[in-house]
N, C-alpha and C. Protein backbone atom coordinates (compact mmCIF):
# COMPACT_ATOMS: atom_id res chain seq x y z
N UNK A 1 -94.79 -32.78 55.43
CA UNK A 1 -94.07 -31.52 55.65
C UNK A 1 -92.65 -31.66 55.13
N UNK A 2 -92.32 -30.84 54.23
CA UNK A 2 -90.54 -30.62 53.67
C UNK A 2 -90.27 -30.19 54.37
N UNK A 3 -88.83 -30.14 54.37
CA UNK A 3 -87.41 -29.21 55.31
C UNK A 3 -87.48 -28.08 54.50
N UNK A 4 -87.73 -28.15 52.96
CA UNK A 4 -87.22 -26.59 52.57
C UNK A 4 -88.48 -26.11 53.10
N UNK A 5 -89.73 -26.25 53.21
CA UNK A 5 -90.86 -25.57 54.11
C UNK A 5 -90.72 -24.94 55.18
N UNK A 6 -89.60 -25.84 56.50
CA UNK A 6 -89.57 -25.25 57.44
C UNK A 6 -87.94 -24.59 57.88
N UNK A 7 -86.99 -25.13 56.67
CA UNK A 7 -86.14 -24.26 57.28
C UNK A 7 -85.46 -23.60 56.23
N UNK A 8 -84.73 -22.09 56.63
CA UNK A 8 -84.69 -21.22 56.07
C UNK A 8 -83.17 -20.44 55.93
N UNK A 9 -83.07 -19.85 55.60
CA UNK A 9 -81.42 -18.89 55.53
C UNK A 9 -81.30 -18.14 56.98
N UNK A 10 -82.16 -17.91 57.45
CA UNK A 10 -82.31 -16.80 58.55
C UNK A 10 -82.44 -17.82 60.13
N UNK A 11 -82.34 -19.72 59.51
CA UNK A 11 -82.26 -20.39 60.66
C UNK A 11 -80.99 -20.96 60.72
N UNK A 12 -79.60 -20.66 59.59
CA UNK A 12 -78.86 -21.31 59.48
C UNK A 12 -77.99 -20.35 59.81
N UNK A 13 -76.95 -20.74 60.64
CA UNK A 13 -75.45 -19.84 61.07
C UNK A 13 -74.32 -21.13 60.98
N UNK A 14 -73.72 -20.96 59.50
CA UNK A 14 -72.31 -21.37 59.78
C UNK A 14 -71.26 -21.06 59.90
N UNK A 15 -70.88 -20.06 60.75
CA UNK A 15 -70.23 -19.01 61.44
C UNK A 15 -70.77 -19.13 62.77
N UNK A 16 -70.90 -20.14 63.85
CA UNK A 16 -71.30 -20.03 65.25
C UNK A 16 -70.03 -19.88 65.83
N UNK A 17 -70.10 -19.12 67.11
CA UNK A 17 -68.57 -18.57 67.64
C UNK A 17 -69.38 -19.32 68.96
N UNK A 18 -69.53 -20.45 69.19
CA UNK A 18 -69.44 -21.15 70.46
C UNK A 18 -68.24 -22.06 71.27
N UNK A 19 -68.97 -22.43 72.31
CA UNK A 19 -67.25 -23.25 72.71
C UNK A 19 -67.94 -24.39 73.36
N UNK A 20 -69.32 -24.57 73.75
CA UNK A 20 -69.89 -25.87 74.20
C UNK A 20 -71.23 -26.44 74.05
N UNK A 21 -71.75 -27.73 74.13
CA UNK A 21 -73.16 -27.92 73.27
C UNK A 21 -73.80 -26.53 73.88
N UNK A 22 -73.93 -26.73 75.09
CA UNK A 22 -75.22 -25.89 76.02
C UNK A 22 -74.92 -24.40 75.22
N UNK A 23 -73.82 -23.67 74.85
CA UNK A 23 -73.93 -22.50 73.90
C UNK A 23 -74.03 -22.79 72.63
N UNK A 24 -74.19 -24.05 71.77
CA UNK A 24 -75.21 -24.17 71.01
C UNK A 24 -76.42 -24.35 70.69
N UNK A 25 -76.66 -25.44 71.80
CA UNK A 25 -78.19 -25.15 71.72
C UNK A 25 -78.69 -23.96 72.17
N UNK A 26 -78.32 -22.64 72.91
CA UNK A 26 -78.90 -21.50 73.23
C UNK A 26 -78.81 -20.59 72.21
N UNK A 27 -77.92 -20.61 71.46
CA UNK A 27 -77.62 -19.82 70.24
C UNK A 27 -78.11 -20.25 68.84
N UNK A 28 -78.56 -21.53 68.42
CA UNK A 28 -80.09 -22.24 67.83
C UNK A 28 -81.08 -21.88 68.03
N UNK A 29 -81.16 -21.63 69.27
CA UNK A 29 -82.67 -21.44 70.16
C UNK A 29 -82.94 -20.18 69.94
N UNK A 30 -82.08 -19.01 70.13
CA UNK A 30 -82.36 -17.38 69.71
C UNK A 30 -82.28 -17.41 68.35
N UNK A 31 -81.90 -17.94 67.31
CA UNK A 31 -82.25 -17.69 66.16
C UNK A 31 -83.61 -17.95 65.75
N UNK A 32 -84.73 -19.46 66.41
CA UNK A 32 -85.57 -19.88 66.22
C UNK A 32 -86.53 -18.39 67.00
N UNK A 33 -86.08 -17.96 68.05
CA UNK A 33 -87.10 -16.65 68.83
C UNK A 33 -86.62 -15.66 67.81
N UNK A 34 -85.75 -15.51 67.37
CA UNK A 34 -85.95 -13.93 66.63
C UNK A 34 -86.77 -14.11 65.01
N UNK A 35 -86.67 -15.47 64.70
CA UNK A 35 -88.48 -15.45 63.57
C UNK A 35 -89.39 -16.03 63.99
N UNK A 36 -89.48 -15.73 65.33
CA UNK A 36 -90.70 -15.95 66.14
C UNK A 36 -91.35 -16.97 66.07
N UNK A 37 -90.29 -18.62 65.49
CA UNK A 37 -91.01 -19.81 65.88
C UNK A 37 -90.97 -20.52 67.49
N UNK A 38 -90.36 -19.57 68.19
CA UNK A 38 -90.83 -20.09 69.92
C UNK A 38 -90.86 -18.92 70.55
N UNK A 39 -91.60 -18.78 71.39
CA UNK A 39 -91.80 -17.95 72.26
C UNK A 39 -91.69 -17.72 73.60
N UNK A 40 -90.40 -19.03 74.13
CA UNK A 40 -89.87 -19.13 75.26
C UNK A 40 -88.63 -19.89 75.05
N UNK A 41 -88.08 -19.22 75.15
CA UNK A 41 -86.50 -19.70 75.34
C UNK A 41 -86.26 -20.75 76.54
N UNK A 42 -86.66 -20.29 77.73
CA UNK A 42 -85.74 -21.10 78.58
C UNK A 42 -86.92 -22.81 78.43
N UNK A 43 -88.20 -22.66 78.36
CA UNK A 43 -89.10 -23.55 77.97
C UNK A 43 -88.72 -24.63 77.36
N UNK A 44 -88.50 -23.91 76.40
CA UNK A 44 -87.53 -24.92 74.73
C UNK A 44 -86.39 -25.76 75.35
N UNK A 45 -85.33 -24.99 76.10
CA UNK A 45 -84.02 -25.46 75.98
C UNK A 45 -84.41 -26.36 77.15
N UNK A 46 -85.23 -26.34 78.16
CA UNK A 46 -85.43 -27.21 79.27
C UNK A 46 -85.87 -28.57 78.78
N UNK A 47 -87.06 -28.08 77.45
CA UNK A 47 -87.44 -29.78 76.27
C UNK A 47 -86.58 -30.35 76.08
N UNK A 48 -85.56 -29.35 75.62
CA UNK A 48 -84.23 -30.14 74.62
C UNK A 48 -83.63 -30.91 75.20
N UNK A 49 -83.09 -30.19 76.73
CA UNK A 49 -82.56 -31.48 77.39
C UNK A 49 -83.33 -32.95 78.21
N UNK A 50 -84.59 -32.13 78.49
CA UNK A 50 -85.26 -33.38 78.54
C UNK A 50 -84.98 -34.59 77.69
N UNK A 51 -85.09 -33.91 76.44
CA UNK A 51 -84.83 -35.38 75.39
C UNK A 51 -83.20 -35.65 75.37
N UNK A 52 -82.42 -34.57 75.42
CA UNK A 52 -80.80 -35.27 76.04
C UNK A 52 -80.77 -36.21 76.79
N UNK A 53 -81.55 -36.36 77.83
CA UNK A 53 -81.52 -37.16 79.12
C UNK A 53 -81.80 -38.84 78.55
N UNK A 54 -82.50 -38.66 77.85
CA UNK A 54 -83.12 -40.10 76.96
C UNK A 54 -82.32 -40.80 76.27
N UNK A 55 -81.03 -39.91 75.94
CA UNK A 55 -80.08 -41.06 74.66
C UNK A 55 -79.07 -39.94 74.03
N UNK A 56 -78.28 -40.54 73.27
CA UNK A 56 -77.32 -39.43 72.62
C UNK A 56 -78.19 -38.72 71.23
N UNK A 57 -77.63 -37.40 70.97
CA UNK A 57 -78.51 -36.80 69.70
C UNK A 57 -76.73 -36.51 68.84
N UNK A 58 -76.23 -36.76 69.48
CA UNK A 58 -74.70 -37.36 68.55
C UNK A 58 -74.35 -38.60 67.36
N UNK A 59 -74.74 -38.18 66.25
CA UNK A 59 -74.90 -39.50 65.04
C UNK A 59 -73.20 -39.69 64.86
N UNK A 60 -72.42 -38.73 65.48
CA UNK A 60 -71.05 -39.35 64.87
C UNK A 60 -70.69 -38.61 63.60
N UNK A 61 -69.60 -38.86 62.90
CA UNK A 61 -69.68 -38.02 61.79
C UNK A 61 -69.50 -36.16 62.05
N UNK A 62 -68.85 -36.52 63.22
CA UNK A 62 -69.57 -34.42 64.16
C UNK A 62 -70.50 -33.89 63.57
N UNK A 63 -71.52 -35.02 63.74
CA UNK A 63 -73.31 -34.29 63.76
C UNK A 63 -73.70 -34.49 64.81
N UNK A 64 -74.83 -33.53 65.48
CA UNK A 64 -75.53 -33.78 66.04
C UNK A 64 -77.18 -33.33 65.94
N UNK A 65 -77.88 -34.42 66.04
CA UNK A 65 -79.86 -33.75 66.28
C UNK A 65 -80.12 -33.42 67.73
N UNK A 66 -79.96 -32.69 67.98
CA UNK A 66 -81.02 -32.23 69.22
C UNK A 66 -82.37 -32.08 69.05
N UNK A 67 -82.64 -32.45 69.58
CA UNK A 67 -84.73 -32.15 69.45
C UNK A 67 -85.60 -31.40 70.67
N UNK A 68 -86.40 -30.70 70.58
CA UNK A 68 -87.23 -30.20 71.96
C UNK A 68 -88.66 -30.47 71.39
N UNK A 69 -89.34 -31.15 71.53
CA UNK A 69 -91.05 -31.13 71.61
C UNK A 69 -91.45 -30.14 72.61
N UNK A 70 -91.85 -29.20 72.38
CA UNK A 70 -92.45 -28.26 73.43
C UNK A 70 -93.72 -27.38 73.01
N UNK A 71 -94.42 -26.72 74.09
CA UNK A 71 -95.55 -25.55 74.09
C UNK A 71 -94.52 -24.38 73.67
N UNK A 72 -93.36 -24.60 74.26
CA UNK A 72 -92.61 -23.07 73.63
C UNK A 72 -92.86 -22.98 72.40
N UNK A 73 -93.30 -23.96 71.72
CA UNK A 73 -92.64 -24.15 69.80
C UNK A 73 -94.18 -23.42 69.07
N UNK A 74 -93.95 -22.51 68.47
CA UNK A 74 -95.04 -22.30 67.94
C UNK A 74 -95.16 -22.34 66.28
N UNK A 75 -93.78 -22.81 65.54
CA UNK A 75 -94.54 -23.29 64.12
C UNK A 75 -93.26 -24.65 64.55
N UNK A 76 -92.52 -25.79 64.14
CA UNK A 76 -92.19 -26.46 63.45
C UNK A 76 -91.26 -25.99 62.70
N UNK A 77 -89.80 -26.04 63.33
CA UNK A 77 -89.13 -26.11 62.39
C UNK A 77 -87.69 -26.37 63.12
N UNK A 78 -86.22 -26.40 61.96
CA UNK A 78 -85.23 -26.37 62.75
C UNK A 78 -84.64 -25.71 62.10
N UNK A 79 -83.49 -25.51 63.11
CA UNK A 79 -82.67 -24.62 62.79
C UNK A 79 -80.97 -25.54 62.62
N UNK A 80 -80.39 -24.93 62.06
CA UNK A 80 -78.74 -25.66 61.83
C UNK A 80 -77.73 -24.70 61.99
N UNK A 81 -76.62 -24.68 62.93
CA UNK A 81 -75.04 -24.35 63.14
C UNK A 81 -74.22 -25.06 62.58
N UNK A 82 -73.12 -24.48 62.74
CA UNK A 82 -71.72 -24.99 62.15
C UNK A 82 -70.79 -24.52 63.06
N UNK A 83 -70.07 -25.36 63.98
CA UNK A 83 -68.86 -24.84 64.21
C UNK A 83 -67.49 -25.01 63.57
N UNK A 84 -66.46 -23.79 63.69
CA UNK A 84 -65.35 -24.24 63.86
C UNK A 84 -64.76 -25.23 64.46
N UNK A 85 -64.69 -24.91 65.75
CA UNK A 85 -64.18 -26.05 66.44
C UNK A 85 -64.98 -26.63 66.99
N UNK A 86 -64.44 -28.21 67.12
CA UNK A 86 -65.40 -29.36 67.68
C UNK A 86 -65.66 -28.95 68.78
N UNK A 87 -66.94 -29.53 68.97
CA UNK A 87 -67.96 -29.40 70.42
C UNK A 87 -67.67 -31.03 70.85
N UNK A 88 -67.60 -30.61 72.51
CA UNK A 88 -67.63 -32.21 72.91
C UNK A 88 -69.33 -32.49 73.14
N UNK A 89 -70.00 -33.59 72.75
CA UNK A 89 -71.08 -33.70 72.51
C UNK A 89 -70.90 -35.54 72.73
N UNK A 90 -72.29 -35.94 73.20
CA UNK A 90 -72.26 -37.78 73.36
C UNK A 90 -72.45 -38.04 72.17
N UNK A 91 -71.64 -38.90 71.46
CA UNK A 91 -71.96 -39.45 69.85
C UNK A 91 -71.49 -40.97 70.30
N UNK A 92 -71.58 -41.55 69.09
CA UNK A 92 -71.59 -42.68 69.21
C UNK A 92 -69.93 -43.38 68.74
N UNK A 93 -69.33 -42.18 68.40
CA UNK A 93 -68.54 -42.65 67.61
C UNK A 93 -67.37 -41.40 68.44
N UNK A 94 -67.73 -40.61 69.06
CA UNK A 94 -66.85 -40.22 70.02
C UNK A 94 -66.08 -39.03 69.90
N UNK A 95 -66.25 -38.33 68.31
CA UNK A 95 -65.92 -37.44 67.35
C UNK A 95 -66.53 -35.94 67.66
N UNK A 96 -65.63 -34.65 67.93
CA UNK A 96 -66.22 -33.61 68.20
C UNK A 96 -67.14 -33.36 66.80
N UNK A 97 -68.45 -32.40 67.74
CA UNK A 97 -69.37 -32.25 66.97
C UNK A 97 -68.70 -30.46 65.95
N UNK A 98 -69.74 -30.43 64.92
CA UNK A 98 -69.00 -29.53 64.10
C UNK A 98 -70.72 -28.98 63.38
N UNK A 99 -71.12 -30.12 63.45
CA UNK A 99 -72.82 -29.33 62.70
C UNK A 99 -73.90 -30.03 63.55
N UNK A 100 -74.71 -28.90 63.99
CA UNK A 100 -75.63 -29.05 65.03
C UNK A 100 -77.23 -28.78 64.10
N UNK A 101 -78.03 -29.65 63.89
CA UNK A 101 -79.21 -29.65 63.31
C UNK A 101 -80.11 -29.49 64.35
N UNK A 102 -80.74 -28.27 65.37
CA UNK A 102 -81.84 -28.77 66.34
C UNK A 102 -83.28 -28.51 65.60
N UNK A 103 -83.98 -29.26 66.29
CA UNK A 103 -85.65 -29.81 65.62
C UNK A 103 -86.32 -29.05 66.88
N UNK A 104 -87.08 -27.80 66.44
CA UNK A 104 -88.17 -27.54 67.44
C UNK A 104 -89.44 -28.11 66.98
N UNK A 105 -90.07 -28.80 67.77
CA UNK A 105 -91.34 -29.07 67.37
C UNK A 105 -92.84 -29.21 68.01
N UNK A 106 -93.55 -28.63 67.73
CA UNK A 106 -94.57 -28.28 68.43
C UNK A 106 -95.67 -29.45 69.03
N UNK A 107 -95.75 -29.29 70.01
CA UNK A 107 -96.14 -30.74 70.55
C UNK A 107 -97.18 -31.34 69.96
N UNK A 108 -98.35 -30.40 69.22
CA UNK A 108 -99.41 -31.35 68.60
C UNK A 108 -98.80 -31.94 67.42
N UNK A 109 -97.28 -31.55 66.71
CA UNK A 109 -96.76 -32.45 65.77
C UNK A 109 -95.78 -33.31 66.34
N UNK A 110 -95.60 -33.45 67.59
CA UNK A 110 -94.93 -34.31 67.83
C UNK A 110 -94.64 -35.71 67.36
N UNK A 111 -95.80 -36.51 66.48
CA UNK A 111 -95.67 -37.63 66.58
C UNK A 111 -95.40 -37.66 64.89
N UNK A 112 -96.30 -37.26 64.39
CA UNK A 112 -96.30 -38.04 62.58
C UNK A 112 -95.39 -36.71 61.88
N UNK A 113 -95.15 -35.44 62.53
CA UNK A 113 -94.70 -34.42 61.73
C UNK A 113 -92.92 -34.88 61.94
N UNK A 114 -92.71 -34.88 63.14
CA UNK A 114 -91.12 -35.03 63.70
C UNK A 114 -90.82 -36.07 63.25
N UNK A 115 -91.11 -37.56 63.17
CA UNK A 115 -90.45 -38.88 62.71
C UNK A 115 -90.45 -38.03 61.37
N UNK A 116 -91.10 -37.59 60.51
CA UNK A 116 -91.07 -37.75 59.21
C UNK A 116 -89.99 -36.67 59.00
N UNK A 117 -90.11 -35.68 59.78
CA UNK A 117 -88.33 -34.71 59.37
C UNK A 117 -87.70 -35.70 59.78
N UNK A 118 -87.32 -36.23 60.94
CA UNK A 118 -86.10 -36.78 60.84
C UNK A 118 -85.71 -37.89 60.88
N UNK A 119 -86.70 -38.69 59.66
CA UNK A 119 -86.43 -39.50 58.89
C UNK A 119 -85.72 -38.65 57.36
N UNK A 120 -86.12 -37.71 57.38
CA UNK A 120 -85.66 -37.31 55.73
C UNK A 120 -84.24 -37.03 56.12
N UNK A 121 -83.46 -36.13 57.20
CA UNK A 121 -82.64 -35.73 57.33
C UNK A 121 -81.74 -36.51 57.72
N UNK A 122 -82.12 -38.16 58.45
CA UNK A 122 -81.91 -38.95 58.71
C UNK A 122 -81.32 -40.18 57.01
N UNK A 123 -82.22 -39.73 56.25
CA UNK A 123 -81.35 -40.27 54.89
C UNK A 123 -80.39 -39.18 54.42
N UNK A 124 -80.70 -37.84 54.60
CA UNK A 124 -79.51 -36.97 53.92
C UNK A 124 -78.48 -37.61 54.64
N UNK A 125 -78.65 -37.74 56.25
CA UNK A 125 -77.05 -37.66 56.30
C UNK A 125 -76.74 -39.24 56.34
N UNK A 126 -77.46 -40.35 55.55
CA UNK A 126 -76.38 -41.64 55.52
C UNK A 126 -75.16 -41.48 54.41
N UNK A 127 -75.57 -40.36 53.67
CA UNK A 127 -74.21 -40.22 52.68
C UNK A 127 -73.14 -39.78 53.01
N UNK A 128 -72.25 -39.98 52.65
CA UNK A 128 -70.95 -39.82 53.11
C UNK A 128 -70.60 -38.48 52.41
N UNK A 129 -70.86 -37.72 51.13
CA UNK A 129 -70.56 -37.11 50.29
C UNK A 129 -71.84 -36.06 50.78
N UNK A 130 -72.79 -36.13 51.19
CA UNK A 130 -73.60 -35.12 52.09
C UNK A 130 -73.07 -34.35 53.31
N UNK A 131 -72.74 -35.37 54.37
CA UNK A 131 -72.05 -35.06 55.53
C UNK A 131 -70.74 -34.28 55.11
N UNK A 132 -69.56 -34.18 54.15
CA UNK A 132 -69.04 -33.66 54.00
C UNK A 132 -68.90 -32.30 53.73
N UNK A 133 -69.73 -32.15 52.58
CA UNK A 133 -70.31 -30.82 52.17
C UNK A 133 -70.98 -30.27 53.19
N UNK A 134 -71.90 -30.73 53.93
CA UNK A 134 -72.77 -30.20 55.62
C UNK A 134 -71.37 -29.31 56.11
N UNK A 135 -70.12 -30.11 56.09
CA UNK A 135 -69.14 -29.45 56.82
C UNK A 135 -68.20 -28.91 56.55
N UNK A 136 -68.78 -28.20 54.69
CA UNK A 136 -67.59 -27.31 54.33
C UNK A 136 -68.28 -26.27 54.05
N UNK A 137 -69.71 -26.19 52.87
CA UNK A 137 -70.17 -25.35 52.11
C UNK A 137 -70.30 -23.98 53.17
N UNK A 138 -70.44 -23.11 52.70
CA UNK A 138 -70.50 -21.67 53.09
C UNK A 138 -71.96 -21.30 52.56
N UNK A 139 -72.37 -22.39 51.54
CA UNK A 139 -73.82 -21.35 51.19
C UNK A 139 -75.03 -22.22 51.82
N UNK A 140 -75.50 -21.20 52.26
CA UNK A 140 -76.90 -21.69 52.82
C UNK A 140 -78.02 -22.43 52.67
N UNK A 141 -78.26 -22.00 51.08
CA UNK A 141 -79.18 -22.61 49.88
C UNK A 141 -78.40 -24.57 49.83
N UNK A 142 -77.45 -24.48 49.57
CA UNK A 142 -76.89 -25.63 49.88
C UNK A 142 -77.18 -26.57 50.74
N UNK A 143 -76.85 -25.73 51.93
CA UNK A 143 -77.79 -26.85 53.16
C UNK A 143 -78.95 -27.11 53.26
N UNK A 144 -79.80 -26.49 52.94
CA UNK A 144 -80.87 -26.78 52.83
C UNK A 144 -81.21 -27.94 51.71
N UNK A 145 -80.98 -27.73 50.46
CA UNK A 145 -81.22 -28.75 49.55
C UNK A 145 -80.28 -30.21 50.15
N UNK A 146 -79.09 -30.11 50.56
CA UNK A 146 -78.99 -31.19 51.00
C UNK A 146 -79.58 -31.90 52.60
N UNK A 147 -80.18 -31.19 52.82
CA UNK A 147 -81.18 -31.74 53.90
C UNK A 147 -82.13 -32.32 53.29
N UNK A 148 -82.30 -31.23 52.48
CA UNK A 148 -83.88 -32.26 51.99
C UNK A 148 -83.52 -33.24 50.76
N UNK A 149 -82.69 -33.82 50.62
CA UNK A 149 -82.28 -34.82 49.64
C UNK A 149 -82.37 -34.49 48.21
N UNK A 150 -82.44 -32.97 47.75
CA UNK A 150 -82.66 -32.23 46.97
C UNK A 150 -81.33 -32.67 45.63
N UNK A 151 -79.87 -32.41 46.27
CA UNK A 151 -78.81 -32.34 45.50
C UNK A 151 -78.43 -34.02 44.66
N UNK A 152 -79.26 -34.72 44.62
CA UNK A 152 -78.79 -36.02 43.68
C UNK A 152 -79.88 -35.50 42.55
């Protein structure tokens, strides 16, 4: 499964007017319900933090992966924000967050579909010259190809 497969212009807002993770991940989460890849909101966001509870989804760099494996999820896919201002978020490196990548994923892909997104997105962002652009570009098409390791 590609990223440009599952994610789209209509999952990406880099223009989020939030002020903390929990109003990002809810404002991720209604973009994923209004193209009808979940069909329960509070479901989803209860996954997501489930998997919060497990470890940081803060890579540092003000990224963060959030993930939800859930029955809410009904195709596979994620969605990506951008804030203005840093979000305080657990990273590893201690840095407000600024681009939020969350992974909905549907529990029968839980295992071989999810490692393999975020392993790919997981090499976009070891570049240094990726992560940057993640946190300037304005165009959409952009993020996407550099998710999917498209732009070399």
């Amino acid at each position: 499964m590609d990223i440009e497969r599952i994610l789209n212009e209509n999952l990406i807002d880099l223009e989020m007017n939030v002020k903390t993770k929990n109003e990002a991940i809810q404002s991720l989460t209604n973009l994923l319900v209004s193209v009808g890849n979940i069909d329960n909101s509070e479901l989803f966001i209860k996954d997501v933090y489930a998997r919060e509870a497990e470890g940081k989804t803060g890579l540092g760099n003000h990224i963060a992966i959030p993930h939800g494996k859930s029955d809410a999820v009904k195709i596979t896919s994620i969605a990506v924000g951008r804030t203005r201002n840093g979000l305080v978020w657990e990273s590893h490196d201690n840095l407000p967050v600024h681009v939020i990548i969350l992974f909905a994923v549907r529990n029968i892909d839980k295992t071989t579909v999810h490692l393999k997104l975020l392993s790919q997105v997981a090499i976009a962002l070891a570049d240094d010259e990726t992560i940057e652009k993640l946190l300037t570009t304005n165009n959409k098409t952009e993020v996407i190809k550099l998710l999917s390791n498209k732009m070399h």
